[in-house]
Protein backbone atom coordinates (compact mmCIF):
# COMPACT_ATOMS: atom_id res chain seq x y z
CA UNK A 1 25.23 43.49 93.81
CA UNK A 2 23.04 41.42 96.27
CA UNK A 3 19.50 40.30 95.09
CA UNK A 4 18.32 42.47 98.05
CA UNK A 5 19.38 45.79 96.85
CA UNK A 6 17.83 46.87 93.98
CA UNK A 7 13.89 45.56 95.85
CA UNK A 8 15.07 47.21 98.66
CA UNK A 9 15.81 50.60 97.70
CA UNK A 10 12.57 50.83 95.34
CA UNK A 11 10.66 50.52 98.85
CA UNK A 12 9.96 46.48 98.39
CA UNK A 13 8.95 45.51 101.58
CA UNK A 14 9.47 41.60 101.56
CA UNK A 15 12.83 42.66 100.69
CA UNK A 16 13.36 44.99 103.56
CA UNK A 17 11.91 42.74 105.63
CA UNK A 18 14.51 39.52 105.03
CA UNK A 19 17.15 42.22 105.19
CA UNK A 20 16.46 42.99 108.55
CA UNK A 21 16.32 39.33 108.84
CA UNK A 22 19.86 38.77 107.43
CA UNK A 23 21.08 41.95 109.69
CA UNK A 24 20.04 40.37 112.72
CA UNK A 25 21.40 36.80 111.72
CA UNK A 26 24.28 35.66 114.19
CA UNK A 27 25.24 33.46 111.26
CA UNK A 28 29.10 34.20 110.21
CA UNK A 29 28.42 33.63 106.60
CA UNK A 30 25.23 35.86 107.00
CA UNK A 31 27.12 38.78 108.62
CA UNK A 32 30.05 39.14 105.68
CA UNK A 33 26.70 39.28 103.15
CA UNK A 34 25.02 42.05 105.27
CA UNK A 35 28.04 43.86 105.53
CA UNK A 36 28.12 44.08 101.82
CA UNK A 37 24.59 44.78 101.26
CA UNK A 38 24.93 48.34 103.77
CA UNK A 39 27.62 49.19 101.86
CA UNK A 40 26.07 49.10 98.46
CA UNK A 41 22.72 51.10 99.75
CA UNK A 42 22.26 54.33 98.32
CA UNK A 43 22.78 57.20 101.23
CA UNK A 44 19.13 58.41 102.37
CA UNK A 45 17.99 60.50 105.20
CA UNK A 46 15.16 59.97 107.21
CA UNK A 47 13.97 62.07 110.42
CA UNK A 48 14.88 59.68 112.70
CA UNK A 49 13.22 59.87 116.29
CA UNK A 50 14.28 57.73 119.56
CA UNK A 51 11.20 57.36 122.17
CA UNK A 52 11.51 56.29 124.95
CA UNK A 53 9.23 56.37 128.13
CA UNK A 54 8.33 54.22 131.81
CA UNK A 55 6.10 51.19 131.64
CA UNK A 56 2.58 51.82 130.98
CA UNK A 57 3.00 55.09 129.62
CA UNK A 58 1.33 53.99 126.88
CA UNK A 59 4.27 54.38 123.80
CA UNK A 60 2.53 51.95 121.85
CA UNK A 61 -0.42 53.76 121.78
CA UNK A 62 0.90 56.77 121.63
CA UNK A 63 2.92 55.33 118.33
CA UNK A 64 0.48 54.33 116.73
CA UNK A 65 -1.93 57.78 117.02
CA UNK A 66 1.61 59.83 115.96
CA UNK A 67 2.04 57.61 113.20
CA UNK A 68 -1.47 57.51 111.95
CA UNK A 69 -1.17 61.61 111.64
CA UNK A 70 2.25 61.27 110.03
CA UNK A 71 0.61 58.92 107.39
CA UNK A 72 -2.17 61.13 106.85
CA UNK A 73 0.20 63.89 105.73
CA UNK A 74 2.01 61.41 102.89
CA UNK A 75 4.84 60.49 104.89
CA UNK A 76 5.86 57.05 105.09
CA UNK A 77 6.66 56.44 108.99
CA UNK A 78 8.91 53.04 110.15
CA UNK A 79 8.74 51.75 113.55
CA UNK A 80 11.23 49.73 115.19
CA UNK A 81 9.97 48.15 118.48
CA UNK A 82 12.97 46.60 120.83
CA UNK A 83 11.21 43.86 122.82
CA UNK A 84 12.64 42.71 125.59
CA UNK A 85 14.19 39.35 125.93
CA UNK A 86 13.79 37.01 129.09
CA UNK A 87 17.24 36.88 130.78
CA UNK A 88 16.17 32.80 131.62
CA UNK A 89 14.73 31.36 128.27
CA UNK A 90 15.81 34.38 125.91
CA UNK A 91 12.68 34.64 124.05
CA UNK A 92 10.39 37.44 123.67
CA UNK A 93 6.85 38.01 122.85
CA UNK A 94 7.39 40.49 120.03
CA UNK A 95 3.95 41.52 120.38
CA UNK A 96 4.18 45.42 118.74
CA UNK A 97 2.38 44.79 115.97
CA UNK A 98 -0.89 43.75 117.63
CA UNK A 99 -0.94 46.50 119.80
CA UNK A 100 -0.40 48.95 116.88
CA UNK A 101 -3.30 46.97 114.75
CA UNK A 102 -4.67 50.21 113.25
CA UNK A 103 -0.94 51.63 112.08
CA UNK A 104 0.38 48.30 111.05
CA UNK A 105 -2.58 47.44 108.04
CA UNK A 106 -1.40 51.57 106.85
CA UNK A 107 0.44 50.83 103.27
CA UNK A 108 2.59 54.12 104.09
CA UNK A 109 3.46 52.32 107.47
CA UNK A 110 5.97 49.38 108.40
CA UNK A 111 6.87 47.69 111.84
CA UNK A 112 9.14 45.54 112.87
CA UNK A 113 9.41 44.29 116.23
CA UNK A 114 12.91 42.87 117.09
CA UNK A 115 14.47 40.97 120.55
CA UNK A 116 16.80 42.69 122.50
CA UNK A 117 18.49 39.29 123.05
CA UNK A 118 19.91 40.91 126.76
CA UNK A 119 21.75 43.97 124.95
CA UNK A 120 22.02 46.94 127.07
CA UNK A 121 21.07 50.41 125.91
CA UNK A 122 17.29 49.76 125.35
CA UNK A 123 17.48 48.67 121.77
CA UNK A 124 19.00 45.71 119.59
CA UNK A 125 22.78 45.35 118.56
CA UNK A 126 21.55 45.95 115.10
CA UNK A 127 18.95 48.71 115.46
CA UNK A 128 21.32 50.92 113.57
CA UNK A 129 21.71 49.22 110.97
CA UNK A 130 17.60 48.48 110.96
CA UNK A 131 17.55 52.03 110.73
CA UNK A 132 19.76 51.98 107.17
CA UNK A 133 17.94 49.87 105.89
CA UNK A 134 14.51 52.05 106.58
CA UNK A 135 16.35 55.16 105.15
CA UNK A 136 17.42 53.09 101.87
CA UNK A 137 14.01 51.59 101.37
CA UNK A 138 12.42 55.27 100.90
CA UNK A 139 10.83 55.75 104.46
CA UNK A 140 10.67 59.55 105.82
CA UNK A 141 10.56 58.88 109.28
CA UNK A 142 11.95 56.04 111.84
CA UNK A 143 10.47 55.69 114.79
CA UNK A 144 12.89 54.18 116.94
CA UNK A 145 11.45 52.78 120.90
CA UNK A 146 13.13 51.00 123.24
CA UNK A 147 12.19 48.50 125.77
CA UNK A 148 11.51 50.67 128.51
CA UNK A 149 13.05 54.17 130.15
CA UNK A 150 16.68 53.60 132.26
CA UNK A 151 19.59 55.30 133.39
CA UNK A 152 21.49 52.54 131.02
CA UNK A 153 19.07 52.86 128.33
CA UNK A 154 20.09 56.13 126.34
CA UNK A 155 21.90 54.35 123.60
CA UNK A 156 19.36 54.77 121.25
CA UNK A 157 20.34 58.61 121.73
CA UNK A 158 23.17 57.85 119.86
CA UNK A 159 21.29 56.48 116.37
CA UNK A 160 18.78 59.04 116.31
CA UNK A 161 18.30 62.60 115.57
CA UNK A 162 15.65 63.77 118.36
CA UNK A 163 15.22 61.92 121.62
CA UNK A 164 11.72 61.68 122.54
CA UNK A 165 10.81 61.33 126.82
CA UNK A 166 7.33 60.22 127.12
CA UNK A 167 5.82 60.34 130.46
CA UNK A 168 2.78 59.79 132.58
CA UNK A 169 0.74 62.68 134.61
CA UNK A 170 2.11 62.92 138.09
CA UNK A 171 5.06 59.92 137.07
CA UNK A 172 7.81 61.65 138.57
CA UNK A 173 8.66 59.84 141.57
CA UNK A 174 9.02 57.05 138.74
CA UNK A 175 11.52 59.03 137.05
CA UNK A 176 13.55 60.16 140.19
CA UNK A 177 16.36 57.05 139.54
CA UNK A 178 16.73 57.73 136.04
CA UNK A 179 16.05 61.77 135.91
CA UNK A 180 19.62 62.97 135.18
CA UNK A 181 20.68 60.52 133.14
CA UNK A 182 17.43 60.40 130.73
CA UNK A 183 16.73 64.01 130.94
CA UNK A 184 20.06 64.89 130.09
CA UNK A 185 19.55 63.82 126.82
CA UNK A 186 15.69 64.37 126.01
CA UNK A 187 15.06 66.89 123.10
CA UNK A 188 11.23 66.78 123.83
CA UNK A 189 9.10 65.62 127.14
CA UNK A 190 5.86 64.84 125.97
CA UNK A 191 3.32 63.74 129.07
CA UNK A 192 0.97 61.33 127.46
CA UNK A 193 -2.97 60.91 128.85
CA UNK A 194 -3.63 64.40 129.25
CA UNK A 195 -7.09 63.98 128.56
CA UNK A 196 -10.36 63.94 130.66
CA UNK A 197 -9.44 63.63 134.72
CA UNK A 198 -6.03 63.39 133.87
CA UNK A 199 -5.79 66.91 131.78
CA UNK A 200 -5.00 69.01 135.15
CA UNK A 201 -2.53 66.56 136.25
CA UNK A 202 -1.16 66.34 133.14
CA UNK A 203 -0.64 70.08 132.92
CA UNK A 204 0.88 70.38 136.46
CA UNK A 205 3.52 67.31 135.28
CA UNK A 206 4.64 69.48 132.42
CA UNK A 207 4.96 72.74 134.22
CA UNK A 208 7.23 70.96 136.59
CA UNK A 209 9.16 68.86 134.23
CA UNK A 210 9.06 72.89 132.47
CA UNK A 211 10.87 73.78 135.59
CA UNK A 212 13.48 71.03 135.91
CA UNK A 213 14.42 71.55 132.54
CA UNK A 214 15.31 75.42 132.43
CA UNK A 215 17.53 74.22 135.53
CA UNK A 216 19.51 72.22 133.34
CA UNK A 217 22.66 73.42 131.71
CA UNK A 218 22.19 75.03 128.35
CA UNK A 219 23.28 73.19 125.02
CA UNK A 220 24.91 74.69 122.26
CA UNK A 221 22.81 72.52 120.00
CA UNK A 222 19.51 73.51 120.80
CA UNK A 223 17.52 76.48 119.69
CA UNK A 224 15.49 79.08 122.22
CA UNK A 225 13.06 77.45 124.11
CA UNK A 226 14.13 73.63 124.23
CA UNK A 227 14.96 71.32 125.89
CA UNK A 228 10.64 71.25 126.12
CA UNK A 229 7.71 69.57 128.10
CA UNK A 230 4.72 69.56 126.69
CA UNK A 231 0.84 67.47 127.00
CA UNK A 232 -0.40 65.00 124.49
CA UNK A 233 -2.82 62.70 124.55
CA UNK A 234 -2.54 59.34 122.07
CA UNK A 235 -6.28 58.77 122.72
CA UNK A 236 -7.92 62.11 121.60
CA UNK A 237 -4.87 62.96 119.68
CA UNK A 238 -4.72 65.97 121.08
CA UNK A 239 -1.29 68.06 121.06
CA UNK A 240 0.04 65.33 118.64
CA UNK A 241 0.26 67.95 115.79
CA UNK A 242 1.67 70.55 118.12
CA UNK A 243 4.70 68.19 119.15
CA UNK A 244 5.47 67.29 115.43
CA UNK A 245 5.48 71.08 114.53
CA UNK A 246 8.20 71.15 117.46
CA UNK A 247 10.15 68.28 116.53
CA UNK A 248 10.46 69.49 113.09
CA UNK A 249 11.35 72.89 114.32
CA UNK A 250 14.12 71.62 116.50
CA UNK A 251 15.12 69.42 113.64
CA UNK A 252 15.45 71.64 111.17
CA UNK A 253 17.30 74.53 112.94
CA UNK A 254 20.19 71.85 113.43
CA UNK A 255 20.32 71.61 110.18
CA UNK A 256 20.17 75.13 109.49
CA UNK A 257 22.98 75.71 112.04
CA UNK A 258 25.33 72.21 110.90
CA UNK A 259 24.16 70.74 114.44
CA UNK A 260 22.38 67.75 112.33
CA UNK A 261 25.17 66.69 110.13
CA UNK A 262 27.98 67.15 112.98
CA UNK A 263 25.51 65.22 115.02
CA UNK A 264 25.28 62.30 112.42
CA UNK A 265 29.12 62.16 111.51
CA UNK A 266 30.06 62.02 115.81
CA UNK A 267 27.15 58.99 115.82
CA UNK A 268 29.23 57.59 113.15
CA UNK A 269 32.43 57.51 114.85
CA UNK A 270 30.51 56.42 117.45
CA UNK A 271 29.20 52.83 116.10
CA UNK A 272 32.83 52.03 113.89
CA UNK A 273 34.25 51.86 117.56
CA UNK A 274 31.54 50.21 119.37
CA UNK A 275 31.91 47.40 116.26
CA UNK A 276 35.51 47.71 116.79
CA UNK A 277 34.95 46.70 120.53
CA UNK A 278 32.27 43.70 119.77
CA UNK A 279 34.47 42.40 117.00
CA UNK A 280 37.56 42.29 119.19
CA UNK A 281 35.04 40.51 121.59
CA UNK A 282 33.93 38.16 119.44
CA UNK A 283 37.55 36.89 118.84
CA UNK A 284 37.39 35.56 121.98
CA UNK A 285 35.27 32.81 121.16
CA UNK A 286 37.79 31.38 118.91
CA UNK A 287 38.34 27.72 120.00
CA UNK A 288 42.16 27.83 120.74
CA UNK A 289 41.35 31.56 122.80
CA UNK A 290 38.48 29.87 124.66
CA UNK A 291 40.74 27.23 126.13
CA UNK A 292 43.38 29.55 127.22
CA UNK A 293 40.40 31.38 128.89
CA UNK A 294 39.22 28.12 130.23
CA UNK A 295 43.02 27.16 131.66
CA UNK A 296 43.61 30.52 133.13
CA UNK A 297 40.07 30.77 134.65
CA UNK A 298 40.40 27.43 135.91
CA UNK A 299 43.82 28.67 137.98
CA UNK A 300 41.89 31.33 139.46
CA UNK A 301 39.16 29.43 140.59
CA UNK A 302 41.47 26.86 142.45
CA UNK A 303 43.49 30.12 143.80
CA UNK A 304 46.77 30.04 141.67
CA UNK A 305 46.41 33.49 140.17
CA UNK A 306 44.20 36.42 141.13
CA UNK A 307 41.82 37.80 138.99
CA UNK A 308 44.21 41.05 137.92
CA UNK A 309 47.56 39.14 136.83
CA UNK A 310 45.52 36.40 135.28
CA UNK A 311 44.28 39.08 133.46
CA UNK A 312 47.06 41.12 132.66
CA UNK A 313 48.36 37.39 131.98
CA UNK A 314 46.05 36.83 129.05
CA UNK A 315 46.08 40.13 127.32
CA UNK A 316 49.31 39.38 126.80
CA UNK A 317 49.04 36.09 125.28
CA UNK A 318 46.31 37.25 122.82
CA UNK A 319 48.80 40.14 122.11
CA UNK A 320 51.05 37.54 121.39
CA UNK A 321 51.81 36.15 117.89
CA UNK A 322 51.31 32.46 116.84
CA UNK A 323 54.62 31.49 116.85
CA UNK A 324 55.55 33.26 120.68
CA UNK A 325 52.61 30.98 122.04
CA UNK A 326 53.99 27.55 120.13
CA UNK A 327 57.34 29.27 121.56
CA UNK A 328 55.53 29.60 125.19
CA UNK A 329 53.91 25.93 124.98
């Protein structure tokens, strides 16, 4: 059993923090021993909740007011942060934690901000497995929120049990490139600022978004009433209550109804392929693979070959076996 484990599932959180650590290592060495260590945690549910929402919104703030009230209540609330990661220099500021100062000194509270490192989808490669580890250490709800709302950034749809929309008063025209795509999946809209001048606008933002909803087909997972819009506002707190009360609702009629644990199982078939596809990826950067790509690329560059039968060309020497290639050289 790794050293990790037995800290880690009694809620240590040093230990969950260098597991997270060793989850996100690139390391080979590191990724056999966190491999192991998910497959030796104990099987735990937590509620887990995707957010996502445009820039400026205010989903830190709004985070850290929802998690505050979850804390209050006993529950112990996780949130993941993606940051994202400068497509020239590849760092990011990982700067979550400050602007969550109040939520992140609660003892029933834990945040961990983590790069995106360029991976598509709005959160980290290993966001799901962040998630495990939150579940194993004891935590009752993950907060999951990406780096920012896209038409490509729905992944994290696919590791959570409710997808949260947040949105601005009057930020539709914002939302007209991504609407379909992002709506499509949203279990909840929730327009944040709906306080002082912005309360009317507010209001008319969720009657519309109301609107656009009910136009959208019906689906068989979802009770009466939802897909939903409704006003919050992280400052005042208002209508924070009112939206867990409807998250839990939602949540817990899938599970009535088997929606939550068919859910969970099709997420799970889900990740073993998209491993299946980044492993088989990651084979390509053996050395002797990486020169074949290097000699083949190098003949399309000077003209040789086109792009499809070089290819088609080097599928079929990976699909090759050792001794055909010495065969072929």
């Amino acid at each position: 059993m790794d050293e990790l484990t037995e800290p880690l599932t009694q809620g240590n959180r040093r230990a969950l923090s260098r597991a997270i650590t060793l989850i996100e290592s690139t390391r080979p060495d590191h990724r056999g021993r966190a491999v192991a260590l998910l497959a030796e945690l104990p099987q735990r549910q937590a509620l887990r909740i995707g957010l996502s929402g445009t820039p400026g919104v205010g989903k830190s703030t709004f985070i850290e007011a929802f998690g505050k009230m979850l804390t209050a209540q006993g529950l112990k609330v996780a949130v993941l942060a993606v940051d994202p990661s400068s497509a020239r220099s590849g760092g990011s500021i990982l700067g979550d934690k400050t602007r969550m100062e109040t939520l992140s000194r609660d003892p029933n509270a834990f945040i961990r901000p983590s790069p995106s490192r360029a991976e598509l989808g709005g959160v980290a490669r290993r966001t799901r497995e962040t998630v495990r580890l939150c579940e194993a250490a004891g935590f009752d709800v993950v907060l999951i929120e990406t780096v920012g709302v896209g038409q490509s950034e729905t992944l994290v749809a696919e590791m959570s049990d409710l997808f949260i929309l947040l949105l601005a008063p009057a930020g539709g025209d914002e939302l007209q490139g991504v609407k379909r795509g992002i709506m499509e999946i949203a279990d909840i809209i929730l327009v944040n600022k709906a306080d002082g001048d912005l309360r009317d606008t507010a209001m008319r933002t969720v009657a519309d978004y109301a609107g656009a909803l009910r136009l959208l087909r019906k689906r068989p997972y979802d009770p009466s009433g939802f897909p939903k819009a409704l006003p919050v506002s992280a400052y005042t707190g208002d209508g924070l209550d009112k939206a867990w009360a409807n998250m839990t609702h939602l949540a817990d009629w899938r599970r009535e109804h088997g929606h939550f644990d068919a859910r969970r199982a099709e997420q799970a078939r889900h990740w073993f392929l998209s491993e299946l596809r980044a492993g088989l990826l990651a084979r390509l950067d053996a050395p002797q693979v990486r020169a074949r790509l290097r000699e083949i690329g190098d003949a399309v560059a000077r003209g040789d070959s086109d792009p499809d039968s070089a290819a088609a060309e080097m599928l079929d020497w990976l699909e090759a076996t050792p001794a055909q290639r010495l065969q072929e050289a």
